[in-house]
PDB file of N, CA and C in Angstrom:
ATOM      1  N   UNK A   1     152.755  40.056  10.869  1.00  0.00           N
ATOM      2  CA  UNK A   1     151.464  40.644  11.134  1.00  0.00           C
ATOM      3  C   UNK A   1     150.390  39.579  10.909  1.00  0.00           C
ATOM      4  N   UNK A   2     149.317  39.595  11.808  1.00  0.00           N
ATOM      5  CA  UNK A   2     147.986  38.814  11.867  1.00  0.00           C
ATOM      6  C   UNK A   2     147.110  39.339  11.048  1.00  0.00           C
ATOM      7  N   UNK A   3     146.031  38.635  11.185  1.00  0.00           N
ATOM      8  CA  UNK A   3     144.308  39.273  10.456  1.00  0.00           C
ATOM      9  C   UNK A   3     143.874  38.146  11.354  1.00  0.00           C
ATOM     10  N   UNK A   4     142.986  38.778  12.311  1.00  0.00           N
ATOM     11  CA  UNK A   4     142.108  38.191  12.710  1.00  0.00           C
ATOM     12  C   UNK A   4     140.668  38.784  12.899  1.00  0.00           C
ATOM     13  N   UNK A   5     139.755  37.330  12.662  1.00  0.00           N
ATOM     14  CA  UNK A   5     138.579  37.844  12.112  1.00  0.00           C
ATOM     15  C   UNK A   5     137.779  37.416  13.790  1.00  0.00           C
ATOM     16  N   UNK A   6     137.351  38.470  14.037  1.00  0.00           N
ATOM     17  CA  UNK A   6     135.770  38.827  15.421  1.00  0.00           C
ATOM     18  C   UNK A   6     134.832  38.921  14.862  1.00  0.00           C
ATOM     19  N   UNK A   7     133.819  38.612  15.231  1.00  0.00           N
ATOM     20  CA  UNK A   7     132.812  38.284  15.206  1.00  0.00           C
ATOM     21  C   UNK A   7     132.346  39.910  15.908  1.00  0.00           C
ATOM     22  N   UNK A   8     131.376  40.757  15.236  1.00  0.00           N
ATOM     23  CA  UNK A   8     130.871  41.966  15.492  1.00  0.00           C
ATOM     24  C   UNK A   8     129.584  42.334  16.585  1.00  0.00           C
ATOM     25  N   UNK A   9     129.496  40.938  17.143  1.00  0.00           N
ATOM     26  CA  UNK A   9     128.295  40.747  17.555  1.00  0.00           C
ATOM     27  C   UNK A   9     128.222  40.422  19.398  1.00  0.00           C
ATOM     28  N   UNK A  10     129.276  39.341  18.969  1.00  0.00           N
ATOM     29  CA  UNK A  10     129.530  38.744  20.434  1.00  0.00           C
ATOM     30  C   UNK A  10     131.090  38.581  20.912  1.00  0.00           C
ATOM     31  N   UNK A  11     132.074  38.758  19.990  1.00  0.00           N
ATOM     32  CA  UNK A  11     133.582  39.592  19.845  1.00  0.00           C
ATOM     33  C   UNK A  11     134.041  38.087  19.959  1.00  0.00           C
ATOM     34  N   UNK A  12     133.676  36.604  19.431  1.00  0.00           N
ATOM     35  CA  UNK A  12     133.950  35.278  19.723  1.00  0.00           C
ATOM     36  C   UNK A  12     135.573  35.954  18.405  1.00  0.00           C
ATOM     37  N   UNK A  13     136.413  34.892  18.534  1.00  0.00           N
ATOM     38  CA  UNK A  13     137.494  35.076  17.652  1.00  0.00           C
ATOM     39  C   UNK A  13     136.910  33.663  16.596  1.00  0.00           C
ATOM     40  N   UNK A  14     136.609  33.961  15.369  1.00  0.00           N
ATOM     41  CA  UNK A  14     136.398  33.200  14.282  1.00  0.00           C
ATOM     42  C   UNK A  14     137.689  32.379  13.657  1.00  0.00           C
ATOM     43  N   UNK A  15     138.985  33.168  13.664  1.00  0.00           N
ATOM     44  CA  UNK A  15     139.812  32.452  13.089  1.00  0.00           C
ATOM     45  C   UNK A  15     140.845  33.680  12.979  1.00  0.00           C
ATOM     46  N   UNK A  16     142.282  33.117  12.570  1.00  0.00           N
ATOM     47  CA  UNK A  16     143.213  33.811  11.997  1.00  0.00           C
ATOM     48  C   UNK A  16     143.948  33.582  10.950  1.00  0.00           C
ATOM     49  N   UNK A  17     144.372  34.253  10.408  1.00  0.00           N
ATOM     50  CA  UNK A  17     145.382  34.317   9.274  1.00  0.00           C
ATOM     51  C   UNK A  17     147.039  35.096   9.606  1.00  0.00           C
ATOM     52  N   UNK A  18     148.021  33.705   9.497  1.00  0.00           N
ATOM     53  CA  UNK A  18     149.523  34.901   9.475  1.00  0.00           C
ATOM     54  C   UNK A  18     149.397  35.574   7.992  1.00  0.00           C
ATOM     55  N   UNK A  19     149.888  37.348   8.122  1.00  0.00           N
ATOM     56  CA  UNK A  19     150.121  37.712   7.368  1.00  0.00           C
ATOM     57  C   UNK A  19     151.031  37.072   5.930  1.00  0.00           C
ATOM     58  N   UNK A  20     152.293  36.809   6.529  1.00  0.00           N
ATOM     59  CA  UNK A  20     153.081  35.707   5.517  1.00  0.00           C
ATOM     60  C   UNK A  20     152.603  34.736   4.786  1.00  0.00           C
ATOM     61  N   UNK A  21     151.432  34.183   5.010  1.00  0.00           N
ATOM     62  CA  UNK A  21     150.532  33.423   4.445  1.00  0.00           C
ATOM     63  C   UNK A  21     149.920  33.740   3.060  1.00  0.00           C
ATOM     64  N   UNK A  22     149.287  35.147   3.285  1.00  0.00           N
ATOM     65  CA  UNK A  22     149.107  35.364   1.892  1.00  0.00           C
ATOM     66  C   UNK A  22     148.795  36.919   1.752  1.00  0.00           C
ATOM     67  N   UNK A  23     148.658  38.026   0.538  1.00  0.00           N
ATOM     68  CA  UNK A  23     148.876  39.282   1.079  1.00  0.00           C
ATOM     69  C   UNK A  23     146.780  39.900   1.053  1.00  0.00           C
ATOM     70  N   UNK A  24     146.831  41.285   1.577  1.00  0.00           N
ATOM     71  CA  UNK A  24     145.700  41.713   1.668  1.00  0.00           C
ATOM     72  C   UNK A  24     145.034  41.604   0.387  1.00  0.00           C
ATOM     73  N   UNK A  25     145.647  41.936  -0.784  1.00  0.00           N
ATOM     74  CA  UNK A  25     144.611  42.210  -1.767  1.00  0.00           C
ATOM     75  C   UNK A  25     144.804  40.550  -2.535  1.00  0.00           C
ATOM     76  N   UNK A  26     144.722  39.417  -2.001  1.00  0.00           N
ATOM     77  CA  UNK A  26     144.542  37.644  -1.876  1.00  0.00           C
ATOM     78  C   UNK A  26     142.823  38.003  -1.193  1.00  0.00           C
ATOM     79  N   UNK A  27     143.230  38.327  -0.248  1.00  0.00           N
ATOM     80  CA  UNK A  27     141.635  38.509   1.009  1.00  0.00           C
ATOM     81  C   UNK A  27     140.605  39.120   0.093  1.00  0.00           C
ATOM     82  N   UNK A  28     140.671  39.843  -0.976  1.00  0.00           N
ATOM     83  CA  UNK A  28     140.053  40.929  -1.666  1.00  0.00           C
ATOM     84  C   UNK A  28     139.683  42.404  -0.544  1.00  0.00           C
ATOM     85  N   UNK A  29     140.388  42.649   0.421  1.00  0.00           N
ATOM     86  CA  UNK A  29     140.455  43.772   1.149  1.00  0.00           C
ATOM     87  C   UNK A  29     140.228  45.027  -0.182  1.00  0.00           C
ATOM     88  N   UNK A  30     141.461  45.133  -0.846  1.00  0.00           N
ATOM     89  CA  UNK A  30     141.592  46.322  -2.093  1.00  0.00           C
ATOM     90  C   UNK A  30     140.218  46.451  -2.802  1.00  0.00           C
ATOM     91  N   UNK A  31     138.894  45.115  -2.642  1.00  0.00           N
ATOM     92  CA  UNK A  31     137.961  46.038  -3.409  1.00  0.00           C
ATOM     93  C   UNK A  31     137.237  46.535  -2.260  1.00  0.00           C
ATOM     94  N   UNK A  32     137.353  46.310  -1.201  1.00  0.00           N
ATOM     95  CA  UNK A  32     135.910  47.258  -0.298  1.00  0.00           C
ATOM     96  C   UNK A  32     136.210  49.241  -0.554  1.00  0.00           C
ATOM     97  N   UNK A  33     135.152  49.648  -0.283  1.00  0.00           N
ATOM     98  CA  UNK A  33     134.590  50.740  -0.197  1.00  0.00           C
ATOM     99  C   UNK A  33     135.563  51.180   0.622  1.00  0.00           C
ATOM    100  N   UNK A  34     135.958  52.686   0.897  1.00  0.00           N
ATOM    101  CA  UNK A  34     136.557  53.715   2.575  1.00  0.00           C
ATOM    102  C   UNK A  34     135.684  53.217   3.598  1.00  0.00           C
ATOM    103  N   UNK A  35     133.930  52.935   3.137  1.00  0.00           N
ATOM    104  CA  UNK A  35     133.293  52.722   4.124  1.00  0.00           C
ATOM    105  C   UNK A  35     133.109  51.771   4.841  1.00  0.00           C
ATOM    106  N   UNK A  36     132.864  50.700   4.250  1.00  0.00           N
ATOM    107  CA  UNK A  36     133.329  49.469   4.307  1.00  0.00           C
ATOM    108  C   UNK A  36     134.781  49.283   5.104  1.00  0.00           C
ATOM    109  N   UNK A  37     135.522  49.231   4.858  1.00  0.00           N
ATOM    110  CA  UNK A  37     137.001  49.400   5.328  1.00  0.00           C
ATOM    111  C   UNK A  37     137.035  49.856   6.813  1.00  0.00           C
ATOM    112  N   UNK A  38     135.728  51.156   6.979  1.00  0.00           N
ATOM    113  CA  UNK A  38     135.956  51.864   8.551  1.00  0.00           C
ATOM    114  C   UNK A  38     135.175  50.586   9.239  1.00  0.00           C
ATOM    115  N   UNK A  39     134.330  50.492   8.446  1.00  0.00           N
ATOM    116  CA  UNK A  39     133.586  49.159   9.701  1.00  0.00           C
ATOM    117  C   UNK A  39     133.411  48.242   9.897  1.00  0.00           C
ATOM    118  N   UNK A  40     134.724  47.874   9.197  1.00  0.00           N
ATOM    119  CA  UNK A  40     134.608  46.254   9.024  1.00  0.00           C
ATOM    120  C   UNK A  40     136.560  45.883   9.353  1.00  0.00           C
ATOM    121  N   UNK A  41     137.468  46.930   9.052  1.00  0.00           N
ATOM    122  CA  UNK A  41     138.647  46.226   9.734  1.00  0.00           C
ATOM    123  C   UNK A  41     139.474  47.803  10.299  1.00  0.00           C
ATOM    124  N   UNK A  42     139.991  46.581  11.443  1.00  0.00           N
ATOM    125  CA  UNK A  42     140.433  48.027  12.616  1.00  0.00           C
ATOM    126  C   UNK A  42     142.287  47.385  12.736  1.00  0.00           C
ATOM    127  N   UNK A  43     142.960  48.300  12.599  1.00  0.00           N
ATOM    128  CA  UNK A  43     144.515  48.166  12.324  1.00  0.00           C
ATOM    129  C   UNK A  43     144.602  48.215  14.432  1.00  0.00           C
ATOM    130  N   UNK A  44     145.545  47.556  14.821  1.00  0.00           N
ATOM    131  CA  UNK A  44     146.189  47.169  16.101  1.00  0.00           C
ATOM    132  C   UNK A  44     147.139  48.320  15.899  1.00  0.00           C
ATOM    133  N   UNK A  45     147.612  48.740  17.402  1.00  0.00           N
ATOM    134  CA  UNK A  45     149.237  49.135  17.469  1.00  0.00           C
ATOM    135  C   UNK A  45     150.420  48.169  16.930  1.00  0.00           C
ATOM    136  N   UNK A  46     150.159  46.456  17.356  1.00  0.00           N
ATOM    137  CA  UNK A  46     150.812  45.603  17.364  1.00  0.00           C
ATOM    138  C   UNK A  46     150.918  45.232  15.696  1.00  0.00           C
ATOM    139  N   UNK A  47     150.401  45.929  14.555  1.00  0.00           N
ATOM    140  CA  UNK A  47     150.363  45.580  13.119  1.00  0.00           C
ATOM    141  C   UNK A  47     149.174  44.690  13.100  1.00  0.00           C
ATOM    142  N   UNK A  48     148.555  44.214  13.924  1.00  0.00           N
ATOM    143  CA  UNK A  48     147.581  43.107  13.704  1.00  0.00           C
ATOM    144  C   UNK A  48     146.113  43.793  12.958  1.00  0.00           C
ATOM    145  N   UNK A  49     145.842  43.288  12.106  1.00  0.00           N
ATOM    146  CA  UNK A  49     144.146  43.616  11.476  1.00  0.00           C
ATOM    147  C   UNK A  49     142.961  42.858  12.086  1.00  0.00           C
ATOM    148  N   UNK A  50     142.408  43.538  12.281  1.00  0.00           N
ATOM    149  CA  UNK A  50     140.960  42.548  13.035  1.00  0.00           C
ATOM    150  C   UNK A  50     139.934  43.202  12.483  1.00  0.00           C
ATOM    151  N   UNK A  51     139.038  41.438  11.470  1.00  0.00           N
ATOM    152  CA  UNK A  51     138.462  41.938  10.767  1.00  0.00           C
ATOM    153  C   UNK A  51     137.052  41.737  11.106  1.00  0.00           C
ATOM    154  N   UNK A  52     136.385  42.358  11.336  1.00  0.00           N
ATOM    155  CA  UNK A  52     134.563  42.096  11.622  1.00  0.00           C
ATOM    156  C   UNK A  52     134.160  41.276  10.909  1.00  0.00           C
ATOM    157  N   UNK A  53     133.447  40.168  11.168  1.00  0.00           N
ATOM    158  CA  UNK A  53     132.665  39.548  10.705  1.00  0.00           C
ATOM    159  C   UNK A  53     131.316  38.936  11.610  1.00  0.00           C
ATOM    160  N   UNK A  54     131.078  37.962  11.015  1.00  0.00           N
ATOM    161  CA  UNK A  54     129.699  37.513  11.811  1.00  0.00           C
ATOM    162  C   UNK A  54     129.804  36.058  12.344  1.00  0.00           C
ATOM    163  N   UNK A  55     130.292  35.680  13.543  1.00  0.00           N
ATOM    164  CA  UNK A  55     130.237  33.709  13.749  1.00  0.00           C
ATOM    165  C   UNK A  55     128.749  33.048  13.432  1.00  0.00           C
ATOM    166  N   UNK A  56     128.864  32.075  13.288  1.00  0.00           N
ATOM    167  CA  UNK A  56     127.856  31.083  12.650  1.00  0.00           C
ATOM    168  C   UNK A  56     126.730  31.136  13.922  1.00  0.00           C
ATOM    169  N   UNK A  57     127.179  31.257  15.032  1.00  0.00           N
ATOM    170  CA  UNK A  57     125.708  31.487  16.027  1.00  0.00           C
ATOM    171  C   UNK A  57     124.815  32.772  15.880  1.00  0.00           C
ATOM    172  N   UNK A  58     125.865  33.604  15.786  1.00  0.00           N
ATOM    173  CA  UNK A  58     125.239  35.142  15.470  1.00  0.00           C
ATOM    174  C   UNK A  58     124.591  35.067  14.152  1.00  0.00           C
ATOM    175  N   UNK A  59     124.955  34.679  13.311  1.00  0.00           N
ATOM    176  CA  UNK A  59     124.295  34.292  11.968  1.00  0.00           C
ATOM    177  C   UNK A  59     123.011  33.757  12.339  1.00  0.00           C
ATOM    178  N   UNK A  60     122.972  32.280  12.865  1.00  0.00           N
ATOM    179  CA  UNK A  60     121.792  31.531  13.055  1.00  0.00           C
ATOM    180  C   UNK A  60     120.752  32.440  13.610  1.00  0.00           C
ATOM    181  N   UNK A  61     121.119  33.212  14.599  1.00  0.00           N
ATOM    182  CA  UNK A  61     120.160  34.018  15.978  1.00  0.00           C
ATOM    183  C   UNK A  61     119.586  34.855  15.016  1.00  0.00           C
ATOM    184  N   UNK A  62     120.157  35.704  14.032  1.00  0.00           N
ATOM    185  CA  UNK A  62     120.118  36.587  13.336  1.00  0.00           C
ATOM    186  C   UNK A  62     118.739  35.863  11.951  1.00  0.00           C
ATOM    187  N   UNK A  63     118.809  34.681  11.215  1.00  0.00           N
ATOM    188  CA  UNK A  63     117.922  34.131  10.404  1.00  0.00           C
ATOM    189  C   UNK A  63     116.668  33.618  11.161  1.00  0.00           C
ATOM    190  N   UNK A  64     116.743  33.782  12.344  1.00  0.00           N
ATOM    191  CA  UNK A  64     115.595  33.152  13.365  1.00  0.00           C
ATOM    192  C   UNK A  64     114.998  34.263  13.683  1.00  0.00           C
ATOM    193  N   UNK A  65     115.640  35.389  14.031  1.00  0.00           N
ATOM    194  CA  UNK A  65     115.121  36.398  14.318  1.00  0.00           C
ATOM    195  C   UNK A  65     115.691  37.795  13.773  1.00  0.00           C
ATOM    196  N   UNK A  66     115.045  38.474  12.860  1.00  0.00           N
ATOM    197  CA  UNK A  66     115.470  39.239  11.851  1.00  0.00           C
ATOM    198  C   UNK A  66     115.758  40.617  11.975  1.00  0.00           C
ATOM    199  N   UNK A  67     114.286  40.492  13.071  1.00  0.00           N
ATOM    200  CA  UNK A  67     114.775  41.972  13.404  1.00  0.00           C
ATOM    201  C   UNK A  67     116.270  42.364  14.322  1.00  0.00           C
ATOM    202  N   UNK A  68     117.038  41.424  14.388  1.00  0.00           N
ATOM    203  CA  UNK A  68     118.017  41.476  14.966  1.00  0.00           C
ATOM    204  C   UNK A  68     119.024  42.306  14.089  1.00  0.00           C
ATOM    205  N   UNK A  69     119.028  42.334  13.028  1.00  0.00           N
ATOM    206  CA  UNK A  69     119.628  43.303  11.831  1.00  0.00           C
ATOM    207  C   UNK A  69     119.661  44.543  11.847  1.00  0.00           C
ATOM    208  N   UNK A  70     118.557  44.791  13.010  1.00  0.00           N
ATOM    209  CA  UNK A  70     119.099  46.453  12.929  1.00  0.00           C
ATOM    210  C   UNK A  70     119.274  47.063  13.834  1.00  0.00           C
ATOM    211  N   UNK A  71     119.647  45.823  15.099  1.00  0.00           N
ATOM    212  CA  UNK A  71     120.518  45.985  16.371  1.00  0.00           C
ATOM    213  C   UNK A  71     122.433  45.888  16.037  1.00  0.00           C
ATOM    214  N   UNK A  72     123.036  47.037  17.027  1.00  0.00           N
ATOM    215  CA  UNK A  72     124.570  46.626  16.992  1.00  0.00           C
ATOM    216  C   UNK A  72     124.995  45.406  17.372  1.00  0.00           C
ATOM    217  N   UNK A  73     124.328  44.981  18.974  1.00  0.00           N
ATOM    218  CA  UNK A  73     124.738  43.918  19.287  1.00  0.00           C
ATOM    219  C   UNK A  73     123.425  43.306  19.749  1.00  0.00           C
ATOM    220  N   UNK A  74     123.076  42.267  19.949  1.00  0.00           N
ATOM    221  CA  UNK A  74     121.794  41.236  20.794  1.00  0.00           C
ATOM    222  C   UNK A  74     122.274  40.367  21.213  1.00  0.00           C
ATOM    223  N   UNK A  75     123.196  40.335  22.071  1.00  0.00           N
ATOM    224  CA  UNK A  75     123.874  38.841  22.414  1.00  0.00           C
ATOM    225  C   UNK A  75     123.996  40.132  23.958  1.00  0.00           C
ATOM    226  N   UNK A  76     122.973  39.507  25.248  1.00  0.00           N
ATOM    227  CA  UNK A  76     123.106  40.199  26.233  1.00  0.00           C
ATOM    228  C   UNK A  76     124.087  39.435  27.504  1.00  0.00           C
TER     229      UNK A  76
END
């Protein structure tokens, strides 16, 4: 099984992790919230985890322009 981390913004693939590598509660997965958990990682049919995060452009766009924080997506 994978973990791969998307980017929530513009769906770029940030990176992956093989499961065998190291286990979920290594990631600190075991401390997030239920809520946290719904919106931030989504289980595959294939076993794969894909975990939301933010890529470094979406970041930048986001400190330049702030009100972008309380859009889902701004990357048109």
């Amino acid at each position: 099984m994978d973990i791969n981390y998307v980017c929530r913004h513009c769906d770029v693939e940030v990176g992956s992790i093989k499961q065998n590598d190291c286990s979920l509660d290594v990631l600190g997965f075991h401390q997030l919230t239920d809520e946290e958990r719904q919106s931030m990682l989504e289980y595959k049919h294939d076993g794969t985890i894909e975990v939301k995060t933010i890529c470094e452009d979406c970041h930048e766009a986001m400190e330049r322009t702030p009100s972008y924080h309380e859009l889902d997506t701004f990357i048109q």
